[in-house]
Structure formats: C-alpha cells, structure tokens
PDB file of N, CA and C in Angstrom:
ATOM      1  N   UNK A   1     -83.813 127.024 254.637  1.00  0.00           N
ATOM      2  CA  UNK A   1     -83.481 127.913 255.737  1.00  0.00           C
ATOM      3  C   UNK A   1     -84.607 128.928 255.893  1.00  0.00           C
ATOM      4  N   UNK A   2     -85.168 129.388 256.728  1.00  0.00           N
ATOM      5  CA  UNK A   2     -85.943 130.113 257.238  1.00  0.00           C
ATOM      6  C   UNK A   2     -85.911 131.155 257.756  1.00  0.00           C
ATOM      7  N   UNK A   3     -86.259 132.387 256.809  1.00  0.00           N
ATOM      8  CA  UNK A   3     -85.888 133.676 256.718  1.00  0.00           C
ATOM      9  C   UNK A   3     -85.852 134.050 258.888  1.00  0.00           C
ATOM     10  N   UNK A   4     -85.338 135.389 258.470  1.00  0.00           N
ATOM     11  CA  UNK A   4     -85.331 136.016 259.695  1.00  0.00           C
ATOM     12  C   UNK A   4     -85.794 137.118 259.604  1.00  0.00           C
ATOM     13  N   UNK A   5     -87.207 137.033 260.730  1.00  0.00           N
ATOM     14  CA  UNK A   5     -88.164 138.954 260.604  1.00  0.00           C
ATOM     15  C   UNK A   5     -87.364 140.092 260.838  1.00  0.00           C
ATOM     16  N   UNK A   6     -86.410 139.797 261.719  1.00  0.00           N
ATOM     17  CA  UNK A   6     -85.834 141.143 262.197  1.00  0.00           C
ATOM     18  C   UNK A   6     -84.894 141.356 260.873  1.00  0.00           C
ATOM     19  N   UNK A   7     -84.202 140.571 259.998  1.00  0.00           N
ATOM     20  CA  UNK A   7     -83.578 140.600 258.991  1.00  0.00           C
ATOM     21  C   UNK A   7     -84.664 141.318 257.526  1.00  0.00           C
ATOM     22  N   UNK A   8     -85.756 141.065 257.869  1.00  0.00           N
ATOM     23  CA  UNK A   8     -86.738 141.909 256.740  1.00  0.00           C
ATOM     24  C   UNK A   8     -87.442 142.924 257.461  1.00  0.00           C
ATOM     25  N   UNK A   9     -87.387 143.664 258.474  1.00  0.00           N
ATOM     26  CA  UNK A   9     -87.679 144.572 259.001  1.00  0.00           C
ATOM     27  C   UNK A   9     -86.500 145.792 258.392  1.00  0.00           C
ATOM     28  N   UNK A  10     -85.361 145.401 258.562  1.00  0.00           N
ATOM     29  CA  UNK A  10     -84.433 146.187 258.802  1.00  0.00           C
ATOM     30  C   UNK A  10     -84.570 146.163 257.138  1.00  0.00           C
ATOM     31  N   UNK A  11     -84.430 145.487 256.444  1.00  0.00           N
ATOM     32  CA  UNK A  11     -84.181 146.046 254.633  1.00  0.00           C
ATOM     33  C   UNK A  11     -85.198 146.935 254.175  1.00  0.00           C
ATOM     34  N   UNK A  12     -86.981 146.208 254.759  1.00  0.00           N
ATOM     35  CA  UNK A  12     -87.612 146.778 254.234  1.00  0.00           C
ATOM     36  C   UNK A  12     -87.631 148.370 254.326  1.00  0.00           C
ATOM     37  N   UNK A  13     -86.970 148.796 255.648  1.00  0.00           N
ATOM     38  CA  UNK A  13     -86.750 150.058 256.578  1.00  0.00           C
ATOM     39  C   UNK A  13     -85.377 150.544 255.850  1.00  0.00           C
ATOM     40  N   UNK A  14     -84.509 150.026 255.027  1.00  0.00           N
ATOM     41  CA  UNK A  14     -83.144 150.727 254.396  1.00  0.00           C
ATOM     42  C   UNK A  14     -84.265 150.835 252.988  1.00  0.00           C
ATOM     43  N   UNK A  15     -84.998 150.007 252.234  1.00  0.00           N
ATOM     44  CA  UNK A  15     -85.704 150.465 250.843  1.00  0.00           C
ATOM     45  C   UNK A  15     -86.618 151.546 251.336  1.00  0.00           C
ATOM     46  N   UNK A  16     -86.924 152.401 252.104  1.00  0.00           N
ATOM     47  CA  UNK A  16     -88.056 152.721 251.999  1.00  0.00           C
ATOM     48  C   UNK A  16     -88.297 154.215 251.266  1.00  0.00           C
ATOM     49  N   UNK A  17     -86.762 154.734 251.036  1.00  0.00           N
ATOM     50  CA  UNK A  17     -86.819 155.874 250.098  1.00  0.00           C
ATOM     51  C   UNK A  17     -87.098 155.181 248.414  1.00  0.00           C
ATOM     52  N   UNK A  18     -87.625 154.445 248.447  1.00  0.00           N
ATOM     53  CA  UNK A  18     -87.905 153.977 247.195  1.00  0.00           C
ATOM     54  C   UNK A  18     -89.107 153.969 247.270  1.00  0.00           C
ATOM     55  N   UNK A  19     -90.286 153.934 248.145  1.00  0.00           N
ATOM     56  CA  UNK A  19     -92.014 154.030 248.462  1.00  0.00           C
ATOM     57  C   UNK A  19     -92.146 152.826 248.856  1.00  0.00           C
ATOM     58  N   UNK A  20     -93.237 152.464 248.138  1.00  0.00           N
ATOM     59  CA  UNK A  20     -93.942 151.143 249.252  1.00  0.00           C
ATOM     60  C   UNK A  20     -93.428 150.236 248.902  1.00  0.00           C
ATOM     61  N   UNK A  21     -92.628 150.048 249.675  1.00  0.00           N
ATOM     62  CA  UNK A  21     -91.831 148.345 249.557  1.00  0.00           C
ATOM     63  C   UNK A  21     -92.797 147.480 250.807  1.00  0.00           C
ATOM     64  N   UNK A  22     -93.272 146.167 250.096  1.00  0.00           N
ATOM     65  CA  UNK A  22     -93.930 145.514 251.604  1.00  0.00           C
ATOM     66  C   UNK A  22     -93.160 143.929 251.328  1.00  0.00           C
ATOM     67  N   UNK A  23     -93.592 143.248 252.025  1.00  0.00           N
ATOM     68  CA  UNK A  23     -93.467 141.680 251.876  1.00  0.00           C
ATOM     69  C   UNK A  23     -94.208 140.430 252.028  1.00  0.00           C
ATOM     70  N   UNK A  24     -93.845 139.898 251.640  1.00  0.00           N
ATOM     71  CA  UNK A  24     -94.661 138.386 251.824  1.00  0.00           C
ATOM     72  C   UNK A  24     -94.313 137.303 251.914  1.00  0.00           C
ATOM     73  N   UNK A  25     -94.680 136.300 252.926  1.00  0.00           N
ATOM     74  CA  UNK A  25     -94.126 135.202 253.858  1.00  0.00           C
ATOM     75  C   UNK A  25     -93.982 134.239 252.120  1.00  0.00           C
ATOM     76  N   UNK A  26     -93.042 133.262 251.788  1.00  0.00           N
ATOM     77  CA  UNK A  26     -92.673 132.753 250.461  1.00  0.00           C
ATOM     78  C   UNK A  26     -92.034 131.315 250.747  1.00  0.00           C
ATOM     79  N   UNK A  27     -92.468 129.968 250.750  1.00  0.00           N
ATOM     80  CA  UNK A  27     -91.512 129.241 250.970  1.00  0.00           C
ATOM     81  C   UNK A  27     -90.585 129.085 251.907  1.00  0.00           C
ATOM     82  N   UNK A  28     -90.856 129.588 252.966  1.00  0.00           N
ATOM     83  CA  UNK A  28     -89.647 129.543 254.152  1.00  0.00           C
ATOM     84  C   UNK A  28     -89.219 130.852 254.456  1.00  0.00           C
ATOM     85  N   UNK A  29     -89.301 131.968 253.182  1.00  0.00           N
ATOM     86  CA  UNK A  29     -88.296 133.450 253.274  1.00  0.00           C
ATOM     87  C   UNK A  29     -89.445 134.075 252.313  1.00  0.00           C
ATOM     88  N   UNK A  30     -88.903 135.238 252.420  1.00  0.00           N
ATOM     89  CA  UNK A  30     -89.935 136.327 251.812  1.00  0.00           C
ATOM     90  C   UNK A  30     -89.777 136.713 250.500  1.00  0.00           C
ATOM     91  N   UNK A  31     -90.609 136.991 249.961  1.00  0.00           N
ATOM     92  CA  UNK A  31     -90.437 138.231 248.657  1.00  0.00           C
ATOM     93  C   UNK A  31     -91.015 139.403 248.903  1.00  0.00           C
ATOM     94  N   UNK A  32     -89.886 140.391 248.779  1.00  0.00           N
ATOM     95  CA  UNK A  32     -89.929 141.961 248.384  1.00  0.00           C
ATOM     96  C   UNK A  32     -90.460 142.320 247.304  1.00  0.00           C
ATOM     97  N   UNK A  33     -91.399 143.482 247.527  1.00  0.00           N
ATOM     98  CA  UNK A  33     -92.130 143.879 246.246  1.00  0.00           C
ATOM     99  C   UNK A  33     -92.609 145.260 246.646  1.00  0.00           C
ATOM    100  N   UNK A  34     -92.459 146.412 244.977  1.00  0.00           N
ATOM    101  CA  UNK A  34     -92.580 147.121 245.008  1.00  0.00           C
ATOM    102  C   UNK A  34     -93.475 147.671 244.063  1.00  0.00           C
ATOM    103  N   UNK A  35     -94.646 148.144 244.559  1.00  0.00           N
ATOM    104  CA  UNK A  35     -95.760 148.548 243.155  1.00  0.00           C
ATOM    105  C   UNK A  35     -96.997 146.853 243.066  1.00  0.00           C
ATOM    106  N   UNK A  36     -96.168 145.978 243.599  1.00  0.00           N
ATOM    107  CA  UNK A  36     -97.185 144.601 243.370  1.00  0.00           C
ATOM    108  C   UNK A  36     -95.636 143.553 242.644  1.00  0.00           C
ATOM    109  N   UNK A  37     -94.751 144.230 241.928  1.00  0.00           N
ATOM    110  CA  UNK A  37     -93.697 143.571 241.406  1.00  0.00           C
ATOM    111  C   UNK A  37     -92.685 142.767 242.418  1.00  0.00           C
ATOM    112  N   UNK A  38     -92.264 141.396 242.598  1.00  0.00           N
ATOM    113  CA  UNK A  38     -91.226 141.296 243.110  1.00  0.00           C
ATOM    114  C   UNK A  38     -89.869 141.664 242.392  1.00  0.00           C
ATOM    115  N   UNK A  39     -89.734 142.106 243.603  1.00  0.00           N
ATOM    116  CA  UNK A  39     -87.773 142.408 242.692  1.00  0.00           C
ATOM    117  C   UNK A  39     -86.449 141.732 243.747  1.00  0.00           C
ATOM    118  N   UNK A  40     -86.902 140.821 244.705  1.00  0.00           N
ATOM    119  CA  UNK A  40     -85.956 141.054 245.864  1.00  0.00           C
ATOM    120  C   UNK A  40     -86.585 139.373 246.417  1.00  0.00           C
ATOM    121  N   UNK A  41     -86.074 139.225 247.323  1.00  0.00           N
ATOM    122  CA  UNK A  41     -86.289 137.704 248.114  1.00  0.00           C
ATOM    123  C   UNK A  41     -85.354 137.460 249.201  1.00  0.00           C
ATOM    124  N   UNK A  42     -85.370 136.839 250.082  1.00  0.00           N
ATOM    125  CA  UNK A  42     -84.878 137.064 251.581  1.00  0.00           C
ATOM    126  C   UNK A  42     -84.943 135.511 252.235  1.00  0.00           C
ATOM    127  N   UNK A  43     -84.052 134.814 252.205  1.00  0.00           N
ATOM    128  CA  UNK A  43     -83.587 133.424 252.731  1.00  0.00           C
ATOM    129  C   UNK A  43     -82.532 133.561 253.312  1.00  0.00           C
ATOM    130  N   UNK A  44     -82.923 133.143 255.154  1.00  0.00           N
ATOM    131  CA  UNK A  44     -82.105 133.179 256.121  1.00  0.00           C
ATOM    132  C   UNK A  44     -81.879 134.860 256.420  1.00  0.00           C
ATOM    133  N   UNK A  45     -80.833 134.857 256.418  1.00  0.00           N
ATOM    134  CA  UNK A  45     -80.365 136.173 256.982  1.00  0.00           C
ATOM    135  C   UNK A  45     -79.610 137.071 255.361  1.00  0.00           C
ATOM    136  N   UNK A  46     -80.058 136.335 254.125  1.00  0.00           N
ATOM    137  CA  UNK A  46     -79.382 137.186 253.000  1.00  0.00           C
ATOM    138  C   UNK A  46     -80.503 137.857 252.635  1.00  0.00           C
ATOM    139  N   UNK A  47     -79.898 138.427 251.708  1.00  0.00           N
ATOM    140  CA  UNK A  47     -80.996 139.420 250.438  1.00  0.00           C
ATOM    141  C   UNK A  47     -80.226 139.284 249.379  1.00  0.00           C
ATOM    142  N   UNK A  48     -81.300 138.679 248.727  1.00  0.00           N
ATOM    143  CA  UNK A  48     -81.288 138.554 246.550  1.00  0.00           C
ATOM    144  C   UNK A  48     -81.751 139.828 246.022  1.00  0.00           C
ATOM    145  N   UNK A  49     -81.089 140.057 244.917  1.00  0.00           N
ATOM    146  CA  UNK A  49     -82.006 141.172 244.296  1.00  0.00           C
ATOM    147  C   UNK A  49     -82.007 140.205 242.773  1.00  0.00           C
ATOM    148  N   UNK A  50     -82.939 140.899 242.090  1.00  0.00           N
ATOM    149  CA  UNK A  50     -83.609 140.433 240.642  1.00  0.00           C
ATOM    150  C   UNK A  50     -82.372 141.020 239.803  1.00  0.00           C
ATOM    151  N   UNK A  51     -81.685 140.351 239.117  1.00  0.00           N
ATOM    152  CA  UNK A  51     -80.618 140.333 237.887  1.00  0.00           C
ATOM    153  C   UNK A  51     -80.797 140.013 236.609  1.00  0.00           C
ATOM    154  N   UNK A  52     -81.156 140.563 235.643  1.00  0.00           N
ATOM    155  CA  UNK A  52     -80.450 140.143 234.282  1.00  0.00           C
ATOM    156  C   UNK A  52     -79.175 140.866 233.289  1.00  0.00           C
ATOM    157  N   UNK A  53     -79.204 140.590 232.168  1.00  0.00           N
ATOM    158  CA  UNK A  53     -77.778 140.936 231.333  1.00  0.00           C
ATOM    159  C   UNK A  53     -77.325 141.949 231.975  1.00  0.00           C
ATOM    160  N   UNK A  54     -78.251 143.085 232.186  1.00  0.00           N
ATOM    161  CA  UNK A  54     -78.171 144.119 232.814  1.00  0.00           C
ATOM    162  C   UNK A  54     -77.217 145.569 233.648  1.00  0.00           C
ATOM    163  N   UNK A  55     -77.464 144.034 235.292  1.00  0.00           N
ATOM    164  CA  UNK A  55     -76.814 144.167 236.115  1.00  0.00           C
ATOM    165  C   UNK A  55     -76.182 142.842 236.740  1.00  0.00           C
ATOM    166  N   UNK A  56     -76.467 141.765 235.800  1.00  0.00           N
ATOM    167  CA  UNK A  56     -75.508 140.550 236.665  1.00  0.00           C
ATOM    168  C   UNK A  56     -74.386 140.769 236.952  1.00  0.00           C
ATOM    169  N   UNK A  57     -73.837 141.354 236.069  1.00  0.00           N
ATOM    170  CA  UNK A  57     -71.847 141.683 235.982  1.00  0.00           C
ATOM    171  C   UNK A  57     -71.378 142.269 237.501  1.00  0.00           C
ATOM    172  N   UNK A  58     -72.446 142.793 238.025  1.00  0.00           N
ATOM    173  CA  UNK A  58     -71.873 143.603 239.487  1.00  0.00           C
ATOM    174  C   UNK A  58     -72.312 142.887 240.240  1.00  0.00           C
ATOM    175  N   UNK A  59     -72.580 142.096 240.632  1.00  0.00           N
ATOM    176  CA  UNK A  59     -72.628 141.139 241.425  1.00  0.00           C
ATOM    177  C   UNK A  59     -71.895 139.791 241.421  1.00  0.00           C
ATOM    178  N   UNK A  60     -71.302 139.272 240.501  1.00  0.00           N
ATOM    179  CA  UNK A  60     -70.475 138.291 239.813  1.00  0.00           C
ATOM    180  C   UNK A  60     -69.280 138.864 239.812  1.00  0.00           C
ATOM    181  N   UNK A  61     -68.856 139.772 239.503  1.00  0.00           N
ATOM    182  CA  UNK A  61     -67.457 140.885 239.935  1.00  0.00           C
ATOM    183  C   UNK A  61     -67.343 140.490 241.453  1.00  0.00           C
ATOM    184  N   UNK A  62     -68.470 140.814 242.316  1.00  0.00           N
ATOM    185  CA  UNK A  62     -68.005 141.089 243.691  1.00  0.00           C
ATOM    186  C   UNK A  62     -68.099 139.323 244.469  1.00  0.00           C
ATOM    187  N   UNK A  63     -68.380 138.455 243.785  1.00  0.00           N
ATOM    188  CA  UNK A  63     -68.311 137.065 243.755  1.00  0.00           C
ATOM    189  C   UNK A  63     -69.703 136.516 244.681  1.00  0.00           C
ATOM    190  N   UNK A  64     -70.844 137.408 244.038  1.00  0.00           N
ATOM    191  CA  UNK A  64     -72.185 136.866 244.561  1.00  0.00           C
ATOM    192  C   UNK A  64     -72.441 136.076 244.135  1.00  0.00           C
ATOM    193  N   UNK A  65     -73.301 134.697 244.673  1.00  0.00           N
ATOM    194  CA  UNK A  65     -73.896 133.510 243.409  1.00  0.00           C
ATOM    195  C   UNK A  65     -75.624 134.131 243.662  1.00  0.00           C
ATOM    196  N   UNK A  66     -75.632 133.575 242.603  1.00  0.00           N
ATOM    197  CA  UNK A  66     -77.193 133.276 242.437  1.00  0.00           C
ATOM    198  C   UNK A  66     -77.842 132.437 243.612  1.00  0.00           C
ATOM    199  N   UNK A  67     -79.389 132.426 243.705  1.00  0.00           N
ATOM    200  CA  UNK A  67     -80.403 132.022 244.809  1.00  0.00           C
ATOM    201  C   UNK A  67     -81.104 130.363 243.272  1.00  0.00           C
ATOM    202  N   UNK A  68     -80.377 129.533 243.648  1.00  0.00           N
ATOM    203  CA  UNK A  68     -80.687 128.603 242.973  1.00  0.00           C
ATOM    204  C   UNK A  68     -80.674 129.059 241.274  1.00  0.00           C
ATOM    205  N   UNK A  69     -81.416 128.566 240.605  1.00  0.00           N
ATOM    206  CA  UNK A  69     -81.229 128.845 239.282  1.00  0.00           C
ATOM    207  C   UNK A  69     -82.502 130.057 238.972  1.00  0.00           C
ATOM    208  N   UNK A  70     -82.904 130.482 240.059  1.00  0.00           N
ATOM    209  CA  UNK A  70     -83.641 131.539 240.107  1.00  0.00           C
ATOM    210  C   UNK A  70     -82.781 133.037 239.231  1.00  0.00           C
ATOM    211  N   UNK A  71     -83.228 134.203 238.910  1.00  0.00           N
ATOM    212  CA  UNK A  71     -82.464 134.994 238.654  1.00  0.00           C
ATOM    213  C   UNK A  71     -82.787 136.390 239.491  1.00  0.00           C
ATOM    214  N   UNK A  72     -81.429 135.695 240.400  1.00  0.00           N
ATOM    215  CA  UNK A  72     -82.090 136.236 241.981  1.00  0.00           C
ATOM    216  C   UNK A  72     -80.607 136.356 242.669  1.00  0.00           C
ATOM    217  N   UNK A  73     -79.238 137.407 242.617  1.00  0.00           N
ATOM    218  CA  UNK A  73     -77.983 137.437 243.410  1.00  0.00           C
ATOM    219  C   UNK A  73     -77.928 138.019 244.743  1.00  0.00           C
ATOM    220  N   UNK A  74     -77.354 136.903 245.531  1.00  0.00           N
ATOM    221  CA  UNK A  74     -77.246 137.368 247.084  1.00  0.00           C
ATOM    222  C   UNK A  74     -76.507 138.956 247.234  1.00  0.00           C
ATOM    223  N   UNK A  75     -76.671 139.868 247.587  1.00  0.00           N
ATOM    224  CA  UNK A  75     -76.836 141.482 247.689  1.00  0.00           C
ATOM    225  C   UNK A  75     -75.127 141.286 249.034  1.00  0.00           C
ATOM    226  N   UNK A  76     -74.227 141.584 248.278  1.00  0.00           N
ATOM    227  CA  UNK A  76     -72.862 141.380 248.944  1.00  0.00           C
ATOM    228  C   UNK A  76     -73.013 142.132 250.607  1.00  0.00           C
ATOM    229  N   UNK A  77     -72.233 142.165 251.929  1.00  0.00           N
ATOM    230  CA  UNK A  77     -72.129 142.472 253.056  1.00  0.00           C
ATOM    231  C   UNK A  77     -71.695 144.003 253.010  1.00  0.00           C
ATOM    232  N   UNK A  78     -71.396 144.463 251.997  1.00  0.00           N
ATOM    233  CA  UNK A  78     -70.548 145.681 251.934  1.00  0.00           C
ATOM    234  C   UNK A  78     -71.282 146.139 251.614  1.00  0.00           C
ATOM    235  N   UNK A  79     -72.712 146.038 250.230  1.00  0.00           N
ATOM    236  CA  UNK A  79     -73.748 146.965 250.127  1.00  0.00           C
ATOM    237  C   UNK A  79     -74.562 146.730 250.929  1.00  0.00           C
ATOM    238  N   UNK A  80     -75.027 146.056 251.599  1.00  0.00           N
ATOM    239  CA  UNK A  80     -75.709 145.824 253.098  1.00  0.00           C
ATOM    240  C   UNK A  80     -76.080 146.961 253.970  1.00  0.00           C
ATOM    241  N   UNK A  81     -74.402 147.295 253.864  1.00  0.00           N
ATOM    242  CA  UNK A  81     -74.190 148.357 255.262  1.00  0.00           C
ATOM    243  C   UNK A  81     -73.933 149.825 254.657  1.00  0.00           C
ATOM    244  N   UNK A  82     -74.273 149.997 253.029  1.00  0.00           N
ATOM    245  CA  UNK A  82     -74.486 151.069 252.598  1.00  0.00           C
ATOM    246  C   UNK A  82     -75.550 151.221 251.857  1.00  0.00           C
ATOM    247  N   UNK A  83     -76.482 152.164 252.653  1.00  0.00           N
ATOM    248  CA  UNK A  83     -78.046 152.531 252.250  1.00  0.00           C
ATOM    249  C   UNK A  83     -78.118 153.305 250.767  1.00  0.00           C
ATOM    250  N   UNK A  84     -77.343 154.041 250.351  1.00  0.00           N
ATOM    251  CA  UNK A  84     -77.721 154.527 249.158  1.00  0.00           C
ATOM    252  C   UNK A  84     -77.180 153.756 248.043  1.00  0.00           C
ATOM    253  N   UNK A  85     -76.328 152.850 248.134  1.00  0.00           N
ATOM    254  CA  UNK A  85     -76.030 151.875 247.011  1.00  0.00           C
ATOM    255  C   UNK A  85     -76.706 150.796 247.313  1.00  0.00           C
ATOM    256  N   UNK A  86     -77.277 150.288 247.899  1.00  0.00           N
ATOM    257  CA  UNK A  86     -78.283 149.323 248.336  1.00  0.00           C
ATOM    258  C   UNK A  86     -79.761 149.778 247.574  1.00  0.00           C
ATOM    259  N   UNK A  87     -80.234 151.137 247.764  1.00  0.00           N
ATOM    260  CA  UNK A  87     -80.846 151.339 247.130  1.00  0.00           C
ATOM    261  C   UNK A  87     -80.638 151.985 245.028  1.00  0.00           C
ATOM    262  N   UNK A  88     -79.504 152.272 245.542  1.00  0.00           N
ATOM    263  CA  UNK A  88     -79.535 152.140 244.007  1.00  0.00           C
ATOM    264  C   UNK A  88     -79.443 150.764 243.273  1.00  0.00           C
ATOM    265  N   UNK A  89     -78.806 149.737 243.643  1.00  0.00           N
ATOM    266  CA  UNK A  89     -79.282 148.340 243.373  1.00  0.00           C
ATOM    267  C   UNK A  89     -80.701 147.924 243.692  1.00  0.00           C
ATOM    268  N   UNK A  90     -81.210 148.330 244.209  1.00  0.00           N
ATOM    269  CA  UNK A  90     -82.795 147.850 244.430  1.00  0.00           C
ATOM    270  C   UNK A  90     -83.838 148.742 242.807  1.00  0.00           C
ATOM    271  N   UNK A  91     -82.824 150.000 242.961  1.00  0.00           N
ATOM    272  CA  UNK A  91     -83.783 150.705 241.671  1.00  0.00           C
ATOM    273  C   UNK A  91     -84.153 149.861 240.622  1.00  0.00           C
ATOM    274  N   UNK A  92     -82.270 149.404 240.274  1.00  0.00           N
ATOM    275  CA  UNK A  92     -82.355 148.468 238.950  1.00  0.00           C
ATOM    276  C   UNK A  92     -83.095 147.461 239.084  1.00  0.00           C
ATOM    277  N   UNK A  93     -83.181 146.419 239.877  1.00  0.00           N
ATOM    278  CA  UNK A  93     -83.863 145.317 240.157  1.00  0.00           C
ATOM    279  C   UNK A  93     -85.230 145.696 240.063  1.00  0.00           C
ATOM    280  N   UNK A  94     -85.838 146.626 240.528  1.00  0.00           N
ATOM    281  CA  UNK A  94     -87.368 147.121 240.703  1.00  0.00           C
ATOM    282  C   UNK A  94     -87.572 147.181 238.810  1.00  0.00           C
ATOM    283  N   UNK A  95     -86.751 148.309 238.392  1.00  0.00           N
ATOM    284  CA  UNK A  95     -87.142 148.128 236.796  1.00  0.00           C
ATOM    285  C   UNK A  95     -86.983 146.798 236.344  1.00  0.00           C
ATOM    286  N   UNK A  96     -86.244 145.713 236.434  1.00  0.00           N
ATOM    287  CA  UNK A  96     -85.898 144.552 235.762  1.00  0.00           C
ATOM    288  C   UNK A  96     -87.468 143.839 236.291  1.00  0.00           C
ATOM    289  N   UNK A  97     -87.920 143.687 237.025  1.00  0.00           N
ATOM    290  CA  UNK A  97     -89.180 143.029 237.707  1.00  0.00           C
ATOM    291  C   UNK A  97     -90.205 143.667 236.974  1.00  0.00           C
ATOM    292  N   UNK A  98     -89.974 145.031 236.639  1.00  0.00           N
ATOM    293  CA  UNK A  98     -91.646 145.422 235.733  1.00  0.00           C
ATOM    294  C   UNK A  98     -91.240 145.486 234.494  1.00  0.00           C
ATOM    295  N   UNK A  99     -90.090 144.908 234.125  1.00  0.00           N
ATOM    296  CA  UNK A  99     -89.608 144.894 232.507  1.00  0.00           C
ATOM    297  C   UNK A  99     -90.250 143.666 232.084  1.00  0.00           C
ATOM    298  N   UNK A 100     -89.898 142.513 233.418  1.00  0.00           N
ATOM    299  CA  UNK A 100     -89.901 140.849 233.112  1.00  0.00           C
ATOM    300  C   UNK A 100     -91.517 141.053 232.926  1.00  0.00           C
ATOM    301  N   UNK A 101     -92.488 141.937 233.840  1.00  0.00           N
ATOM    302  CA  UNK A 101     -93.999 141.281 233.858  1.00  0.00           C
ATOM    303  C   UNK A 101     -94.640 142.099 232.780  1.00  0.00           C
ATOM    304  N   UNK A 102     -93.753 143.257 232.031  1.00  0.00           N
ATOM    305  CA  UNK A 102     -94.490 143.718 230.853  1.00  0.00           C
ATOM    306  C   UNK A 102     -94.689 142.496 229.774  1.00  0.00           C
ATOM    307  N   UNK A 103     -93.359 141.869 229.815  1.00  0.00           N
ATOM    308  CA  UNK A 103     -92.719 141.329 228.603  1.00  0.00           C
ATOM    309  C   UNK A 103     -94.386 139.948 228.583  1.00  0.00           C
ATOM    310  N   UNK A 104     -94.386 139.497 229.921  1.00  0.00           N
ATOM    311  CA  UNK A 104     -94.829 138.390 230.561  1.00  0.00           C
ATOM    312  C   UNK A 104     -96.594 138.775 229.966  1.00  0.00           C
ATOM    313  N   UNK A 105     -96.851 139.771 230.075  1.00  0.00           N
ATOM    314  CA  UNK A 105     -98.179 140.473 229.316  1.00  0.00           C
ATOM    315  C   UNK A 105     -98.119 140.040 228.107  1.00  0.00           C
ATOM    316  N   UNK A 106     -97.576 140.616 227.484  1.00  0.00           N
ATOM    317  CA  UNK A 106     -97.525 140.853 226.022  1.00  0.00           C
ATOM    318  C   UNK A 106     -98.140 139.340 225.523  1.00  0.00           C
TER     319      UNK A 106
END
C-alpha cells in the first residue's frame, strides 16, 4: 500500500514540538526520523511507532498489531487525534531508536 503525502504532512506537523522530525520516501511509505534515527514509519494512511519491552504493552492493550514482524505498532485512531499523547508516544519511540543504534555501535 502506498503511503499518503497529505497523511505525512499532517504527523510530521503534530511531531514538530519534538524538533526536527523529517522523512523519507521507504518502500512504498515513509520513515520518520528524528536526529538521523528512525523511530516511526507510515504505510497507507497509518502510523507505526518503534516498540520494545518497554512500551509494547500500550499498544497491545489498545489492540494495535504490529507492521509485519518489524518492531513497529500501528499508533491507535484515538491517539491520532490527540497531539500531546501522540507526542508523548513519539518521545518513547525516539529514545527506543537511539537506544537500538547505540546498542547496534557497540
């Protein structure tokens, strides 16, 4: 499925109290990235955010699946349409993305 611009216009424009969030065309849909890190991904008209032990539980509570076996949960309709819990889920995900590429250094 093949993302939608006006659908990554509008997120990148709800993250942006978080700084430079930009994107990049990915397989059909985009990846979100913040600092150079992806934390986020965008197929069709959803948004994934980056999950581990973490924060999977809140998204699996609210009956999100995963973006293939990626570790990547579709971002529910209800935080969608609320900007400051949207971005507080984007926080965590942003740390989980520069946790994964420290580790990925080492």
């Amino acid at each position: 499925m093949s993302a939608d611009p006006a659908f990554r216009d509008q997120v990148i424009e709800s993250l942006a109290p978080l700084g430079d969030i930009t994107s990049r065309s990915m397989f059909g849909g985009y990846g979100i990235f913040a600092g150079g890190d992806m934390f986020a991904l965008i197929s069709g008209s959803a948004l994934f955010l980056k999950v581990d032990d973490s924060n999977r539980s809140i998204y699996e509570t609210a009956g999100s699946k995963p973006y293939g076996s990626m570790p990547y949960y579709r971002v529910p309709g209800d935080i969608l349409d609320d900007p400051d819990k949207l971005v507080e889920l984007a926080r965590l995900s942003i740390a989980i993305a520069r946790a994964t590429v420290k580790k990925k250094r080492r």
